[in-house]
PDB file of N, CA and C in Angstrom:
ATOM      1  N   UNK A   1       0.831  -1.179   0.000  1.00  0.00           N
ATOM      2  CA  UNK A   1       0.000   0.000   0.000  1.00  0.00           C
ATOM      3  C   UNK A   1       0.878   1.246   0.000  1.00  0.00           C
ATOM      4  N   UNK A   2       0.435   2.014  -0.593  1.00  0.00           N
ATOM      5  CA  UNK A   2       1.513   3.727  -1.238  1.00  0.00           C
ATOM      6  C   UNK A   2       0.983   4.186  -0.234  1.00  0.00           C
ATOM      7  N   UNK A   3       2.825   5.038   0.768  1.00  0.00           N
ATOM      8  CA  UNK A   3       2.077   5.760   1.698  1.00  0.00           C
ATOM      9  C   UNK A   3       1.869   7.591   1.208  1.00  0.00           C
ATOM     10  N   UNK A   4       1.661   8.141   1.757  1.00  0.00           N
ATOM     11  CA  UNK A   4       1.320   9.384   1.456  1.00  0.00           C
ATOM     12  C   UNK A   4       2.415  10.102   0.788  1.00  0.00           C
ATOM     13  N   UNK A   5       4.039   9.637   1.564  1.00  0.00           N
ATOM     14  CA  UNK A   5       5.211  10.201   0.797  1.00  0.00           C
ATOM     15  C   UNK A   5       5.271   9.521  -0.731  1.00  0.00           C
ATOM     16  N   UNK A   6       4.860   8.412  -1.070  1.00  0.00           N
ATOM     17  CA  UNK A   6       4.993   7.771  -2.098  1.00  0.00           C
ATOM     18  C   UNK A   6       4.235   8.263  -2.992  1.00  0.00           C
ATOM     19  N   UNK A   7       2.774   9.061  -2.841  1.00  0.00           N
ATOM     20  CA  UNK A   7       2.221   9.948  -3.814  1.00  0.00           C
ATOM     21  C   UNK A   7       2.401  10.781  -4.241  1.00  0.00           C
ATOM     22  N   UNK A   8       2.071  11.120  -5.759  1.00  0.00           N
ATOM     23  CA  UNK A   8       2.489  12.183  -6.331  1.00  0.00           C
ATOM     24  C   UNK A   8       1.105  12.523  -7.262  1.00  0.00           C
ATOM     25  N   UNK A   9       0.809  13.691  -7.034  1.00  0.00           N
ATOM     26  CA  UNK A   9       0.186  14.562  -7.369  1.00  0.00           C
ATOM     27  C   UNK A   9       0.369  15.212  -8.621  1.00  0.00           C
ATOM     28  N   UNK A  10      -0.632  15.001  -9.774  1.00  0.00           N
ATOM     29  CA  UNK A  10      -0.851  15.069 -11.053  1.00  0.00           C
ATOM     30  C   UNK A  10      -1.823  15.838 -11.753  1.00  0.00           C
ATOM     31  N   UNK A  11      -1.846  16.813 -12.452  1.00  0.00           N
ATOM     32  CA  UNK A  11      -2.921  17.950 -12.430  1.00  0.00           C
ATOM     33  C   UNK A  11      -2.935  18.201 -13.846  1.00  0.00           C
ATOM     34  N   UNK A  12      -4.143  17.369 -14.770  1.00  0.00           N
ATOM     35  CA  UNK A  12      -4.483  18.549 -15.801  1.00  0.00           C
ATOM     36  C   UNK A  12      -5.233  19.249 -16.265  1.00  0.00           C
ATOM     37  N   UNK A  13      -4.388  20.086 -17.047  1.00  0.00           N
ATOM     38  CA  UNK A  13      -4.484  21.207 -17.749  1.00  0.00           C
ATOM     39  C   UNK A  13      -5.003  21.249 -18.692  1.00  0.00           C
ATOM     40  N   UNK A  14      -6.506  21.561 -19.520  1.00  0.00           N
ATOM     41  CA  UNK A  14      -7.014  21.446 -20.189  1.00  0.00           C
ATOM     42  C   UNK A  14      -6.419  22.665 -21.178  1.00  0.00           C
ATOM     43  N   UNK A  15      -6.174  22.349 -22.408  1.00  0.00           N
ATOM     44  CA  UNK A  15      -5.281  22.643 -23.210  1.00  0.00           C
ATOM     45  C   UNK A  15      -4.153  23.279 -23.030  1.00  0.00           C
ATOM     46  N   UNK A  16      -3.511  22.674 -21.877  1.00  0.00           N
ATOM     47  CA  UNK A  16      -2.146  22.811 -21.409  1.00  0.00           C
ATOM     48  C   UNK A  16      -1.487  21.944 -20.973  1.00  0.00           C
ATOM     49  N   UNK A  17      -0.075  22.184 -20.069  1.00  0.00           N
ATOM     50  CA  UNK A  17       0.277  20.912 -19.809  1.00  0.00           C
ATOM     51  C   UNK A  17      -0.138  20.070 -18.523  1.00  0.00           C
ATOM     52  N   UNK A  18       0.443  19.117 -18.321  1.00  0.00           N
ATOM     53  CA  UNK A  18       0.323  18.142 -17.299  1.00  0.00           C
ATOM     54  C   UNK A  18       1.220  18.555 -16.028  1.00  0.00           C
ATOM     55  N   UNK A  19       0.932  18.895 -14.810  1.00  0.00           N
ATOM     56  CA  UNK A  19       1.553  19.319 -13.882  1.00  0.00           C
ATOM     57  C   UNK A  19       2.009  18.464 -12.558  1.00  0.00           C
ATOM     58  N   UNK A  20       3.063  18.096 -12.447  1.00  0.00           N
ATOM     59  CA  UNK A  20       3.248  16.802 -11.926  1.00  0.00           C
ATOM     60  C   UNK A  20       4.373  16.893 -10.804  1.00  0.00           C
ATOM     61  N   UNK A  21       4.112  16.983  -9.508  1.00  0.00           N
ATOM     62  CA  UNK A  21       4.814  16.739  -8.290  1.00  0.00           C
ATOM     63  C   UNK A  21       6.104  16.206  -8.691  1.00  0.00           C
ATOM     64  N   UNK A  22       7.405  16.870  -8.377  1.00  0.00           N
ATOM     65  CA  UNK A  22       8.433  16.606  -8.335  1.00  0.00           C
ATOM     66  C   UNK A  22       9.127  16.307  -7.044  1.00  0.00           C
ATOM     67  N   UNK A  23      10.200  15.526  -7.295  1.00  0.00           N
ATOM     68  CA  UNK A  23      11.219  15.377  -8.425  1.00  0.00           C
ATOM     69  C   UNK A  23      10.263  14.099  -9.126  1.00  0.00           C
ATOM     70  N   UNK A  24      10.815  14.110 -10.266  1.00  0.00           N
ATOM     71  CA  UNK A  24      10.034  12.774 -11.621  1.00  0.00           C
ATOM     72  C   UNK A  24      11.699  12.787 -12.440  1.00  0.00           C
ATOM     73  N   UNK A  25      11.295  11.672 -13.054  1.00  0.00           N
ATOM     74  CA  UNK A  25      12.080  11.005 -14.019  1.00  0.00           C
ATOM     75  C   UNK A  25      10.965  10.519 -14.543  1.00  0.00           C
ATOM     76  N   UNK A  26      11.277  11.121 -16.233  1.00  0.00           N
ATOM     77  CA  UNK A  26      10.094  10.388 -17.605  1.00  0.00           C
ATOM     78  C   UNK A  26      11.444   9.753 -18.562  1.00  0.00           C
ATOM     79  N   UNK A  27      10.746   8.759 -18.519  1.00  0.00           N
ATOM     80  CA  UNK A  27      11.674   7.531 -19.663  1.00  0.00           C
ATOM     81  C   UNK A  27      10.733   7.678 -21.183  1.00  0.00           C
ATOM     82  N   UNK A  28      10.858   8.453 -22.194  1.00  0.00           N
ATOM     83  CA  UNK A  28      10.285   8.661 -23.537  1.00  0.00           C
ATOM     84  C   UNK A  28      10.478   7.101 -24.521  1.00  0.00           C
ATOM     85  N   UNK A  29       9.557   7.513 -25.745  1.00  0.00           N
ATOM     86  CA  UNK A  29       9.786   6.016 -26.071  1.00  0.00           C
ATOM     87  C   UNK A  29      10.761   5.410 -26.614  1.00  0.00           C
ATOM     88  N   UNK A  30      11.872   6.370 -27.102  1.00  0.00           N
ATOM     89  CA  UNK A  30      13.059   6.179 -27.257  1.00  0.00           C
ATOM     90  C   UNK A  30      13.781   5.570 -25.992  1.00  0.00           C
ATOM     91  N   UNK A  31      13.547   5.412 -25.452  1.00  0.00           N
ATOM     92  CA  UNK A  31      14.372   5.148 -24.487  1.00  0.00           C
ATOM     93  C   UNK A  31      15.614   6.040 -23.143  1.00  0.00           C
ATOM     94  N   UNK A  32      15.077   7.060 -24.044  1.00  0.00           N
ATOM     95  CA  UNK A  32      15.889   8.367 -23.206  1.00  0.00           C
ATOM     96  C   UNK A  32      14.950   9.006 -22.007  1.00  0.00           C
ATOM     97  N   UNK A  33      15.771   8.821 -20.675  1.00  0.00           N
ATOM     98  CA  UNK A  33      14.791   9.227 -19.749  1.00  0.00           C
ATOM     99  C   UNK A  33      15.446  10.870 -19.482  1.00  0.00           C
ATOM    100  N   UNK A  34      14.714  11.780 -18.822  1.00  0.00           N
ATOM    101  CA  UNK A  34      14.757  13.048 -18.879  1.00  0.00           C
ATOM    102  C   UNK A  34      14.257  12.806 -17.139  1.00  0.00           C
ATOM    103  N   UNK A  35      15.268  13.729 -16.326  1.00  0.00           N
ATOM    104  CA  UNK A  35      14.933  14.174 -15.215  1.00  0.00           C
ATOM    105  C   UNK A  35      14.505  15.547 -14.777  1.00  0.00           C
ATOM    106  N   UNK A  36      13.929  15.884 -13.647  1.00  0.00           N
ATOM    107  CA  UNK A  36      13.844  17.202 -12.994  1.00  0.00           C
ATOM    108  C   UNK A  36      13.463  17.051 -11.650  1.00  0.00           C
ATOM    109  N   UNK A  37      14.054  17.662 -10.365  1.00  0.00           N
ATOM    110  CA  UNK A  37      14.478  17.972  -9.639  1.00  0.00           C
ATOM    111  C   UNK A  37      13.287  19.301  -8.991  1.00  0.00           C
ATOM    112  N   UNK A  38      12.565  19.538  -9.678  1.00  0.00           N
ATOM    113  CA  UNK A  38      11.933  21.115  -9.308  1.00  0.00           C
ATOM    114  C   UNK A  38      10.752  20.171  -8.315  1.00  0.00           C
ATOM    115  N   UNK A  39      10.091  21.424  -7.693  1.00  0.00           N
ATOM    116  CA  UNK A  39       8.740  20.377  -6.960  1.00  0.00           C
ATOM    117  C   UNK A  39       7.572  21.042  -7.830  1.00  0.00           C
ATOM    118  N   UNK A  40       7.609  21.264  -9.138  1.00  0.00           N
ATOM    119  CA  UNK A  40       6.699  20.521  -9.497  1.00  0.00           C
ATOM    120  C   UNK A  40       7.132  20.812 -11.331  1.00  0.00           C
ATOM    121  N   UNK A  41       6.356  19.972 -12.201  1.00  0.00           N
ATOM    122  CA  UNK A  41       6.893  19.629 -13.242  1.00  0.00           C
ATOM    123  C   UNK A  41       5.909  19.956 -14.179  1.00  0.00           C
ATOM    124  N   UNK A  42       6.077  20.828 -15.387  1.00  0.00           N
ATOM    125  CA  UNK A  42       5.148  20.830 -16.499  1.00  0.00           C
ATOM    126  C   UNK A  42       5.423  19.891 -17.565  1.00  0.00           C
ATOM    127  N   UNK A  43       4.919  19.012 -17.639  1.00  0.00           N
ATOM    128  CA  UNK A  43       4.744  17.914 -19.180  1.00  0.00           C
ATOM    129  C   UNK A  43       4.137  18.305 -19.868  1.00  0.00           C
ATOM    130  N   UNK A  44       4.881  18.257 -21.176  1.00  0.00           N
ATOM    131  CA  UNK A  44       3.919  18.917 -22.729  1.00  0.00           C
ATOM    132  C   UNK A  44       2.721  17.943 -22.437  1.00  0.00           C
ATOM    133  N   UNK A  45       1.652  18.617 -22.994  1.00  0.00           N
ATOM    134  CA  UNK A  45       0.641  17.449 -23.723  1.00  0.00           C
ATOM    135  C   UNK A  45       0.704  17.555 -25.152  1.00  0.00           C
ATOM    136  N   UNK A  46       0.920  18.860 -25.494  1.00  0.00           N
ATOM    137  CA  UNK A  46       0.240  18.878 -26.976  1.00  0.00           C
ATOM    138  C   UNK A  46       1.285  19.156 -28.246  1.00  0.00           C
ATOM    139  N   UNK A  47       2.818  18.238 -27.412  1.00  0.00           N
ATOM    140  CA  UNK A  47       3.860  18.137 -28.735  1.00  0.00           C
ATOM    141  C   UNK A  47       4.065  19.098 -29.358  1.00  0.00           C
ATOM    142  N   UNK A  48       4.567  20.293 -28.931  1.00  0.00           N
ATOM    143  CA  UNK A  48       4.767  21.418 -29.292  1.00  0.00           C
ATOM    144  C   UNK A  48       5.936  22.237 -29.007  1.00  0.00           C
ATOM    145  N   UNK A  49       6.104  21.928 -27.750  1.00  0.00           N
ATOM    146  CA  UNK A  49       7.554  22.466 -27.018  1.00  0.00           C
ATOM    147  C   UNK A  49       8.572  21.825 -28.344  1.00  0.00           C
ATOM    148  N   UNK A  50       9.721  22.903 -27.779  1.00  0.00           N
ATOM    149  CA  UNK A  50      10.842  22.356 -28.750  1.00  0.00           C
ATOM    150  C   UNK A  50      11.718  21.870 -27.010  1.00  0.00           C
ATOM    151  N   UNK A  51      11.508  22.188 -26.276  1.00  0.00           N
ATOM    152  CA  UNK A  51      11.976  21.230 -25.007  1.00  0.00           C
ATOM    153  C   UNK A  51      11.304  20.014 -24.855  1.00  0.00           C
ATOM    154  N   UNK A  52      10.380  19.236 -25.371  1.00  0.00           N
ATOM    155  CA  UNK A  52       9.472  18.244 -25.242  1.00  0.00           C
ATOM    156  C   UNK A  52      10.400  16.849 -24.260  1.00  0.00           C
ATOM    157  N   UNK A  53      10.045  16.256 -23.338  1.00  0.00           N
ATOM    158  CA  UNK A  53       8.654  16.390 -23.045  1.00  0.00           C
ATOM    159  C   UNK A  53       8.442  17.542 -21.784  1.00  0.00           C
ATOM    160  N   UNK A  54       9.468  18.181 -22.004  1.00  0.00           N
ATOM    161  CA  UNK A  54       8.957  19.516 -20.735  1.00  0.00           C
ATOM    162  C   UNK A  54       8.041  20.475 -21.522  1.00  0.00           C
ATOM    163  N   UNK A  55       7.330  21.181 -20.644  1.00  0.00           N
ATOM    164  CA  UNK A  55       6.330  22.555 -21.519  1.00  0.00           C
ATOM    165  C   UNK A  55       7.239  23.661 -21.717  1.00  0.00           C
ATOM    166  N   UNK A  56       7.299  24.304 -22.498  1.00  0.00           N
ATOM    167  CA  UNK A  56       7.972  25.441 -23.349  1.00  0.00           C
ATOM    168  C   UNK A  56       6.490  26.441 -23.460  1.00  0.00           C
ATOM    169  N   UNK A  57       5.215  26.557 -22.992  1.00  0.00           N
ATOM    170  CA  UNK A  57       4.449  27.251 -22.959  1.00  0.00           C
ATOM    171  C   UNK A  57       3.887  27.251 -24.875  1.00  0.00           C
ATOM    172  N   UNK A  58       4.574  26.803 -25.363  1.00  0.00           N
ATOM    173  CA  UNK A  58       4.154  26.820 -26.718  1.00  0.00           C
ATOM    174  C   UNK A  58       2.656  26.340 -27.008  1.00  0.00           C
ATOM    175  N   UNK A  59       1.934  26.038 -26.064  1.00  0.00           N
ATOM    176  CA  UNK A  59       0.594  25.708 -26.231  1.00  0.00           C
ATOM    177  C   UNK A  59      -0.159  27.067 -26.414  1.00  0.00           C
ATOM    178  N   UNK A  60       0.433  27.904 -25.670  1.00  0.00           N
ATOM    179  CA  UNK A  60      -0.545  29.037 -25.895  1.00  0.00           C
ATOM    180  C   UNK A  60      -0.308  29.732 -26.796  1.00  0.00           C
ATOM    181  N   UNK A  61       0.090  29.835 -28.120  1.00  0.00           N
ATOM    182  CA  UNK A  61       0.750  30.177 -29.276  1.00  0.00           C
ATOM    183  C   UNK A  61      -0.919  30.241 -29.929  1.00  0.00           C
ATOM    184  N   UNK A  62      -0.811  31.533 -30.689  1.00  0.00           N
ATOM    185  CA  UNK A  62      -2.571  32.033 -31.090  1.00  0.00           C
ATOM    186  C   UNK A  62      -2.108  30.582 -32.699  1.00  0.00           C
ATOM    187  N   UNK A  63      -3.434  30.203 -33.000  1.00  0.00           N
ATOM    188  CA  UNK A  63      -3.710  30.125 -34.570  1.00  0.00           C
ATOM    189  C   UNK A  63      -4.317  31.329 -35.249  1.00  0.00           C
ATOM    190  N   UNK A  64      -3.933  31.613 -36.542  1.00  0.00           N
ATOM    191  CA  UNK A  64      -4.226  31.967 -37.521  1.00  0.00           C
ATOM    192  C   UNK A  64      -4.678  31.780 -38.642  1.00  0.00           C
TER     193      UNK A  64
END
């Protein structure tokens, strides 16, 4: 059973990113895992960042 330190707290962002209790380590499907250290973490959702899979805010970029 996960105790309370073992949870991590996950928040989304409807057309933004995924906000995720740090520290995390994401393993991509390449096989390259990406760390961060911050207490708390923005994950792209919407493949846009040129930092991917961190958010670069590039979601909020207007269309035309």
């Amino acid at each position: 059973m996960a105790t309370p330190r073992d949870k991590r707290r996950v928040t989304v962002i409807t057309g933004g990113p995924v906000l995720v209790e740090g520290p995390v380590e994401m393993v991509l499907e390449d096989g390259t895992v990406v760390e961060s250290d911050r207490f708390v973490v923005a994950v792209c959702a919407c493949r846009r960042s040129k930092r991917f899979p961190l958010c670069d805010t590039s979601h909020r970029a207007r269309k035309r």
